[in-house]
PDB file of N, CA and C in Angstrom:
ATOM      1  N   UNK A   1      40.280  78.595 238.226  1.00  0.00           N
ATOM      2  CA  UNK A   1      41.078  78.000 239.281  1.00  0.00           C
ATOM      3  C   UNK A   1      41.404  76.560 238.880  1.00  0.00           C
ATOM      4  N   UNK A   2      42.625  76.229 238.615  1.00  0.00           N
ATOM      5  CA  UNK A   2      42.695  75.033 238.230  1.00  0.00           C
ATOM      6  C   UNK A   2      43.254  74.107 239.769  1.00  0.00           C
ATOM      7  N   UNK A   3      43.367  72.521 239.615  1.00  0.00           N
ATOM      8  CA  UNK A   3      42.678  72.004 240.417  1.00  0.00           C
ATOM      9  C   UNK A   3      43.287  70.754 239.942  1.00  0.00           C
ATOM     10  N   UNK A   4      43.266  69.170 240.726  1.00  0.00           N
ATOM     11  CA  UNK A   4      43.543  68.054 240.473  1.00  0.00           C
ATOM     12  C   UNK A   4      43.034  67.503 239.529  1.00  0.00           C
ATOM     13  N   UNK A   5      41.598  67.983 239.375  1.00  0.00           N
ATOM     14  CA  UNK A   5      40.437  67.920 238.430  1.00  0.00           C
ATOM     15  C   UNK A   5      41.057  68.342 237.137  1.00  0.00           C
ATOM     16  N   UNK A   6      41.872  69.539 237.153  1.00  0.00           N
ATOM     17  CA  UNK A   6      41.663  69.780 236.069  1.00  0.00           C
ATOM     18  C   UNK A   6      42.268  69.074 234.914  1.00  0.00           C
ATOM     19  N   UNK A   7      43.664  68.483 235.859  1.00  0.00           N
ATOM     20  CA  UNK A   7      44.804  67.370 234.901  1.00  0.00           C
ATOM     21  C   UNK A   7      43.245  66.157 234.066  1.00  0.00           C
ATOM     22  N   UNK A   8      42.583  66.106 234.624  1.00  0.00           N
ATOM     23  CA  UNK A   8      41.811  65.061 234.079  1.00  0.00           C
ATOM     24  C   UNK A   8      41.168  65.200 233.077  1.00  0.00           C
ATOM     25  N   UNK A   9      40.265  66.520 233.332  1.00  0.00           N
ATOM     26  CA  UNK A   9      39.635  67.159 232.002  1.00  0.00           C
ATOM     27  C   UNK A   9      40.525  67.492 230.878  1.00  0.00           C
ATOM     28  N   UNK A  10      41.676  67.819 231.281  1.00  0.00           N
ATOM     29  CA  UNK A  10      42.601  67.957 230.210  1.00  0.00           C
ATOM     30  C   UNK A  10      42.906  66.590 229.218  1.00  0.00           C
ATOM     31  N   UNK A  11      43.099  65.617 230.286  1.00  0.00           N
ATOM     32  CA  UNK A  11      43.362  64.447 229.317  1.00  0.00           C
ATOM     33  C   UNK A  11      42.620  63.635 228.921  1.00  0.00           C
ATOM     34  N   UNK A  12      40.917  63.576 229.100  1.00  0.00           N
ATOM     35  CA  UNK A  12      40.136  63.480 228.752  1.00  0.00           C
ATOM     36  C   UNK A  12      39.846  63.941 227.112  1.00  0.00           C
ATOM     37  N   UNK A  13      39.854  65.190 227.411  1.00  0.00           N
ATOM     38  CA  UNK A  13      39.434  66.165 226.323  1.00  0.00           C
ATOM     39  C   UNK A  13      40.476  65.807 224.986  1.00  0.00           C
ATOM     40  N   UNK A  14      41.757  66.081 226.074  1.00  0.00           N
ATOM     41  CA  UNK A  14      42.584  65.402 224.778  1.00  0.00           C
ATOM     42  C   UNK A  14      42.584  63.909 223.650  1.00  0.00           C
ATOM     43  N   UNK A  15      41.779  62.894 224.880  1.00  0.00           N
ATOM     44  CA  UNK A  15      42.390  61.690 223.892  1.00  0.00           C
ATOM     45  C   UNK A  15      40.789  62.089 222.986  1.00  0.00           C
ATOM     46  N   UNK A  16      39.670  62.161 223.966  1.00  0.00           N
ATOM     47  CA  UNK A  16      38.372  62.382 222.848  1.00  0.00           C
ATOM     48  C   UNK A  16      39.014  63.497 221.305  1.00  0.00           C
ATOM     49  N   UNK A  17      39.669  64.656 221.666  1.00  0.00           N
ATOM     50  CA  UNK A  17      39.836  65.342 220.446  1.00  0.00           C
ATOM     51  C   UNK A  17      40.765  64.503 219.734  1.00  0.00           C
ATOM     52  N   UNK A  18      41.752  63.777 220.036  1.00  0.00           N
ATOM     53  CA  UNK A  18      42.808  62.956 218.903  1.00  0.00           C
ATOM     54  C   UNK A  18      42.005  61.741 218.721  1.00  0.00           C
ATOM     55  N   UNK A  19      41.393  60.883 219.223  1.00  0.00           N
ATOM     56  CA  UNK A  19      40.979  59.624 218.938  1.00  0.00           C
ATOM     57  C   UNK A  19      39.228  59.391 218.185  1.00  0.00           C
ATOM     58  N   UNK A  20      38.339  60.041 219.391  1.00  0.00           N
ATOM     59  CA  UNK A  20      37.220  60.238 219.149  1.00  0.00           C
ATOM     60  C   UNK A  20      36.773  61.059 218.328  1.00  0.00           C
ATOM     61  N   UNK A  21      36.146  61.999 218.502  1.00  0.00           N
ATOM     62  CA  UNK A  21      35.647  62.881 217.502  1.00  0.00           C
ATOM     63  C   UNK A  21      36.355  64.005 217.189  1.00  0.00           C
ATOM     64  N   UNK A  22      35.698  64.607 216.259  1.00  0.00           N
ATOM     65  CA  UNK A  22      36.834  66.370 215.898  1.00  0.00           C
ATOM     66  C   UNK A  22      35.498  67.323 216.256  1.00  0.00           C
ATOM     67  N   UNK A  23      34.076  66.854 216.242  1.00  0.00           N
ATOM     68  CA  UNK A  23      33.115  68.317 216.314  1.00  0.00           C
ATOM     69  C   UNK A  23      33.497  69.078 217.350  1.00  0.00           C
ATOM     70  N   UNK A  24      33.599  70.147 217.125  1.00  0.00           N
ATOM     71  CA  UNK A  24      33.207  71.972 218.113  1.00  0.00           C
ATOM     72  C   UNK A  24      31.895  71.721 218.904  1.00  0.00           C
ATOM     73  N   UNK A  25      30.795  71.268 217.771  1.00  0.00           N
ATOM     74  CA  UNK A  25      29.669  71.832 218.374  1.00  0.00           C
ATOM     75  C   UNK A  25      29.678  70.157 219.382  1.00  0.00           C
ATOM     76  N   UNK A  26      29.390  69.460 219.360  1.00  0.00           N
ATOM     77  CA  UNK A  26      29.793  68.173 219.817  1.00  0.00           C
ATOM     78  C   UNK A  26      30.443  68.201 221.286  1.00  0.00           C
ATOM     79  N   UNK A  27      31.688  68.822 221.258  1.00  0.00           N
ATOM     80  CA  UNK A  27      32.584  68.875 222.213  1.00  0.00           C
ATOM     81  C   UNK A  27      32.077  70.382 223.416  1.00  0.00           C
ATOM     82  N   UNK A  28      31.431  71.206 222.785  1.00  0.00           N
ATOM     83  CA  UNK A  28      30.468  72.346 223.519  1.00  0.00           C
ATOM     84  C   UNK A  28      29.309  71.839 224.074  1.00  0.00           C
ATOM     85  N   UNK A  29      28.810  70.932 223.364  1.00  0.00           N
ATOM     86  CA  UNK A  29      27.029  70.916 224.102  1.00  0.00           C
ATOM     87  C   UNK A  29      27.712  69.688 225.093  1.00  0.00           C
ATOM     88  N   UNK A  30      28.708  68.466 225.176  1.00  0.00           N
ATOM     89  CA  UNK A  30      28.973  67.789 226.259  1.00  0.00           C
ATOM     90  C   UNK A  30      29.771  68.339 227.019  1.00  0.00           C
ATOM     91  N   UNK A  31      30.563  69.408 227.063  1.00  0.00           N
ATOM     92  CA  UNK A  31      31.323  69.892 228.085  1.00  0.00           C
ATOM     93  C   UNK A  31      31.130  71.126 228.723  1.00  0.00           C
ATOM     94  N   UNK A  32      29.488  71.382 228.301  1.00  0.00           N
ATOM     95  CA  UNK A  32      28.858  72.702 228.975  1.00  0.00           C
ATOM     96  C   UNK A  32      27.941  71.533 229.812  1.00  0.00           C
ATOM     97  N   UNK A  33      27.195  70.883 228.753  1.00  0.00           N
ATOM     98  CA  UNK A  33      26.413  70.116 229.522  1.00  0.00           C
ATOM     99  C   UNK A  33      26.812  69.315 230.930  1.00  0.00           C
ATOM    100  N   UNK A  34      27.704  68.528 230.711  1.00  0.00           N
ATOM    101  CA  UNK A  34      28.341  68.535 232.127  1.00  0.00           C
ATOM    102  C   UNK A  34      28.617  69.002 233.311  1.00  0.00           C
ATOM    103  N   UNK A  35      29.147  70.652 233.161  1.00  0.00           N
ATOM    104  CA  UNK A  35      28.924  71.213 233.980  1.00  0.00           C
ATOM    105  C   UNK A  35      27.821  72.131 234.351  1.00  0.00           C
ATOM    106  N   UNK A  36      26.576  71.281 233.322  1.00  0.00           N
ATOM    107  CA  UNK A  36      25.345  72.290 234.191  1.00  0.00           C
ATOM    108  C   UNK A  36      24.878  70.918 234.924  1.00  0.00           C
ATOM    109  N   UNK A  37      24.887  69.559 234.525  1.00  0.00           N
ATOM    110  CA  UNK A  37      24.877  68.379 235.298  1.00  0.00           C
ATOM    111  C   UNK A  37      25.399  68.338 236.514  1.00  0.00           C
ATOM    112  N   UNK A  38      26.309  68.956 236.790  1.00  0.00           N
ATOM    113  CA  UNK A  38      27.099  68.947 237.744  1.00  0.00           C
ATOM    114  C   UNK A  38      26.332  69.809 238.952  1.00  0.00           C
ATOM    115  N   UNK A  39      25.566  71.289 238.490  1.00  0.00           N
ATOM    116  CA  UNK A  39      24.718  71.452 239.468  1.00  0.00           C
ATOM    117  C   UNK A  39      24.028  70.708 240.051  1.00  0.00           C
ATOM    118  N   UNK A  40      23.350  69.588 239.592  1.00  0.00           N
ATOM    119  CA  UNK A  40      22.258  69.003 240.210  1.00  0.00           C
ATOM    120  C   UNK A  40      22.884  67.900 241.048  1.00  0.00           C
ATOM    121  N   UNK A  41      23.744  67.737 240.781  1.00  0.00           N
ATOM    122  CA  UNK A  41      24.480  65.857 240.870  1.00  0.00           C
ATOM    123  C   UNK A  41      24.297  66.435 242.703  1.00  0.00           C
ATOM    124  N   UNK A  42      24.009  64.953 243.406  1.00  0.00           N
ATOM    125  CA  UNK A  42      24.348  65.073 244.671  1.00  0.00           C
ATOM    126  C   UNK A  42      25.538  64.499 245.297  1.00  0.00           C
ATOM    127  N   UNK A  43      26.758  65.050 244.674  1.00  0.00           N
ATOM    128  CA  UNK A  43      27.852  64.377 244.949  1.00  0.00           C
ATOM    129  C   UNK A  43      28.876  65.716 245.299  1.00  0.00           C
ATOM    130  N   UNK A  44      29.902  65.168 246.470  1.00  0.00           N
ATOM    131  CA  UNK A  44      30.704  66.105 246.759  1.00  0.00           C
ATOM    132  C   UNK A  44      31.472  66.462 245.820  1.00  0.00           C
ATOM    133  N   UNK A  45      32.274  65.857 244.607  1.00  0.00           N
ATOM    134  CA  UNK A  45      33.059  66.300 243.687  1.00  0.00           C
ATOM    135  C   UNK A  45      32.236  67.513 242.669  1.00  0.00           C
ATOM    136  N   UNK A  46      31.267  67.075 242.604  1.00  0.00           N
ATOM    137  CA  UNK A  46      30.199  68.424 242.041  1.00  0.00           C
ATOM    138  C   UNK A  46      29.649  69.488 242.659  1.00  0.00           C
ATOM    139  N   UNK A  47      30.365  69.557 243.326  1.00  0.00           N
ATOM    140  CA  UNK A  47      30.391  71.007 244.512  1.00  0.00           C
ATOM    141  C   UNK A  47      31.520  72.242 243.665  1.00  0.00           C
ATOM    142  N   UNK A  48      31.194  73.214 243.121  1.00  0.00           N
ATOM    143  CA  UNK A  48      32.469  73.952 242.900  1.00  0.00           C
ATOM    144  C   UNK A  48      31.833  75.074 242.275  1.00  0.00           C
ATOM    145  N   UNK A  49      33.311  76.006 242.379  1.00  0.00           N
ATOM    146  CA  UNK A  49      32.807  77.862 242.179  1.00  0.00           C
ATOM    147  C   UNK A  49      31.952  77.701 240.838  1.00  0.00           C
ATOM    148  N   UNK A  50      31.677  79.004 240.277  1.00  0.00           N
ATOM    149  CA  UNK A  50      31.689  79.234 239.227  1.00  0.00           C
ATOM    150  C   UNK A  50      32.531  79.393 238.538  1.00  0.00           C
ATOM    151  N   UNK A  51      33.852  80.069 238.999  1.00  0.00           N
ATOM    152  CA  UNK A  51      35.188  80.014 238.494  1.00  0.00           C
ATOM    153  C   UNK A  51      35.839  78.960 238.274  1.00  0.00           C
ATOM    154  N   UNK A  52      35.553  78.226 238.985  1.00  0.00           N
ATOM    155  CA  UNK A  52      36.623  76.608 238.787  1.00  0.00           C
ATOM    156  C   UNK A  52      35.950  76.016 237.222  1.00  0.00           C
ATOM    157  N   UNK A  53      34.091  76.337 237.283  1.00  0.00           N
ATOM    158  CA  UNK A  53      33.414  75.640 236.600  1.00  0.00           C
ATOM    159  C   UNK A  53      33.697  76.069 234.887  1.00  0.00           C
ATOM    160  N   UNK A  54      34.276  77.596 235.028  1.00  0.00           N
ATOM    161  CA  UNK A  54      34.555  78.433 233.790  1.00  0.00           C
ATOM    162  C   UNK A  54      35.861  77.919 233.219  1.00  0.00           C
ATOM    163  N   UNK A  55      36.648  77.728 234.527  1.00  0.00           N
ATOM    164  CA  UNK A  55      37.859  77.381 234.203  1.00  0.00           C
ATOM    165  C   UNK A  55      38.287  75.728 233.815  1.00  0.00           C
ATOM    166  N   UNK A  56      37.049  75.033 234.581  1.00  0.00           N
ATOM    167  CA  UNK A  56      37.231  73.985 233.796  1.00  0.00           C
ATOM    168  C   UNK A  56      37.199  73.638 232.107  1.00  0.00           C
ATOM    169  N   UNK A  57      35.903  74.870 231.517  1.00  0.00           N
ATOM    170  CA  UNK A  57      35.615  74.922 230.316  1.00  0.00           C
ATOM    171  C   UNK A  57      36.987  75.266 229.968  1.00  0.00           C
ATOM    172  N   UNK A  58      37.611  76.073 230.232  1.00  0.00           N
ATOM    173  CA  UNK A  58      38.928  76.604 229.487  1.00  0.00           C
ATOM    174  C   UNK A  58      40.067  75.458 228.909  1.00  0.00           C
ATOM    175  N   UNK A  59      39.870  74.657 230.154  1.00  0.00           N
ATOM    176  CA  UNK A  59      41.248  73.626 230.421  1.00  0.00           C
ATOM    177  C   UNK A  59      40.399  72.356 229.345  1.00  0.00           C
ATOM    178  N   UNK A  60      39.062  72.039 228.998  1.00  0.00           N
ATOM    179  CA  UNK A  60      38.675  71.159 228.343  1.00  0.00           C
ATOM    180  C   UNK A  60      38.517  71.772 226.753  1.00  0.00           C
ATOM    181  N   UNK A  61      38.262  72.804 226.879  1.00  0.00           N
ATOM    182  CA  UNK A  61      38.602  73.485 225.038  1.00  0.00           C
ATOM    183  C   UNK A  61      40.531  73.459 225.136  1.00  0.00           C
ATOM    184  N   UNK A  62      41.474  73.459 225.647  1.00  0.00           N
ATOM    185  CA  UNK A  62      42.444  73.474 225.538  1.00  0.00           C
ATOM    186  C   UNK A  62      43.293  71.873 224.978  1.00  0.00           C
ATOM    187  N   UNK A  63      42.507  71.215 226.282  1.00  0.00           N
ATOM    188  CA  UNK A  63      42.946  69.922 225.806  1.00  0.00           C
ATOM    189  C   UNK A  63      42.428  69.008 224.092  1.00  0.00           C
ATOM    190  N   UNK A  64      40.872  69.659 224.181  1.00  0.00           N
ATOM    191  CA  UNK A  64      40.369  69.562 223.207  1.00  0.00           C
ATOM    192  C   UNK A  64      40.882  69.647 221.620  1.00  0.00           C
ATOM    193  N   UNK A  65      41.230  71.212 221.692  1.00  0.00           N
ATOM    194  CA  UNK A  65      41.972  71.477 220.658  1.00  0.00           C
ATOM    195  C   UNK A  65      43.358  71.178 220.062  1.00  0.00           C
ATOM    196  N   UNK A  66      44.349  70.670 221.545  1.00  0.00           N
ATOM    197  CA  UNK A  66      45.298  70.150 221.222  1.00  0.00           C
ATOM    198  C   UNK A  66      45.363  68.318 220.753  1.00  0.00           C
ATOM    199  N   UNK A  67      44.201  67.491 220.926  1.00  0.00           N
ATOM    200  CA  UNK A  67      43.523  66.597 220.523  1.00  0.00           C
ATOM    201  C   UNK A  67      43.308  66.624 219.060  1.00  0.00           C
ATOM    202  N   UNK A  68      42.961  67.846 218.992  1.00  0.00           N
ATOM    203  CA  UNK A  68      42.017  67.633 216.982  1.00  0.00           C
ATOM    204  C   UNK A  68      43.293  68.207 216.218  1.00  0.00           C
ATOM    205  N   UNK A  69      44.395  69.050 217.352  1.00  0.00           N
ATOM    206  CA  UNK A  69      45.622  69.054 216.345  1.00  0.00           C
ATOM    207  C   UNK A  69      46.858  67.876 216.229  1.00  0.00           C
ATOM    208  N   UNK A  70      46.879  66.724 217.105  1.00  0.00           N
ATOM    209  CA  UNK A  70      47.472  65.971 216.666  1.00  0.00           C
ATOM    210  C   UNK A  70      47.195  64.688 216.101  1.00  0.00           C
ATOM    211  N   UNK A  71      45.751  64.621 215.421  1.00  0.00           N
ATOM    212  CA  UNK A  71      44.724  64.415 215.120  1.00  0.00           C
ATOM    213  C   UNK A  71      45.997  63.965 213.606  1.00  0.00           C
ATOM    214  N   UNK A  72      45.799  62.595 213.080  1.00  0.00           N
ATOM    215  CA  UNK A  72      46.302  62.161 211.527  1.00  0.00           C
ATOM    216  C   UNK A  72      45.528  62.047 210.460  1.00  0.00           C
ATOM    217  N   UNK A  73      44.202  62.755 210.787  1.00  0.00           N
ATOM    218  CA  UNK A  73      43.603  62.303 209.568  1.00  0.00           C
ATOM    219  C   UNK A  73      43.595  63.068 208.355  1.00  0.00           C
TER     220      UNK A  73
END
C-alpha cells in the first residue's frame, strides 16, 4: 500500500543509492532493520499494516536501485 510515506522512502533510498553507498547487503540489514524498529517505536507514524511495511521494502529497494544506477562511478 503505498502512502505519503512512501514518496520519502523512495527519495531517501535514492539519494543514499547515488551518493552514499552501493552495498545490497548494507541497504537490506538498514531497511529491514527499520522496519522491525518501527515495531517497537512508540510513535504514531510507526503504526502500520504489514502490507504497507512489505510495501515499503519494495518502494526502498526500488528507489535504491535506481540510486546505484545513476550512480558515476
Amino acid at each position: 500500500m503505498l502512502n505519503t510515506w512512501s514518496l520519502g522512502h523512495f527519495i531517501l533510498w535514492l539519494f543514499v543509492g547515488r551518493f552514499v553507498f552501493k552495498s545490497w547487503v548494507l541497504f537490506w540489514c538498514l531497511s529491514i532493520g527499520w522496519e522491525l524498529l518501527e515495531l517497537v517505536l512508540p510513535y504514531e507514524f510507526a503504526i502500520e499494516t504489514t502490507i504497507n511495511k512489505l510495501s515499503d521494502l519494495v518502494v526502498n529497494a526500488i528507489g535504491f536501485y535506481l540510486g546505484n544506477y545513476l550512480r558515476k562511478d
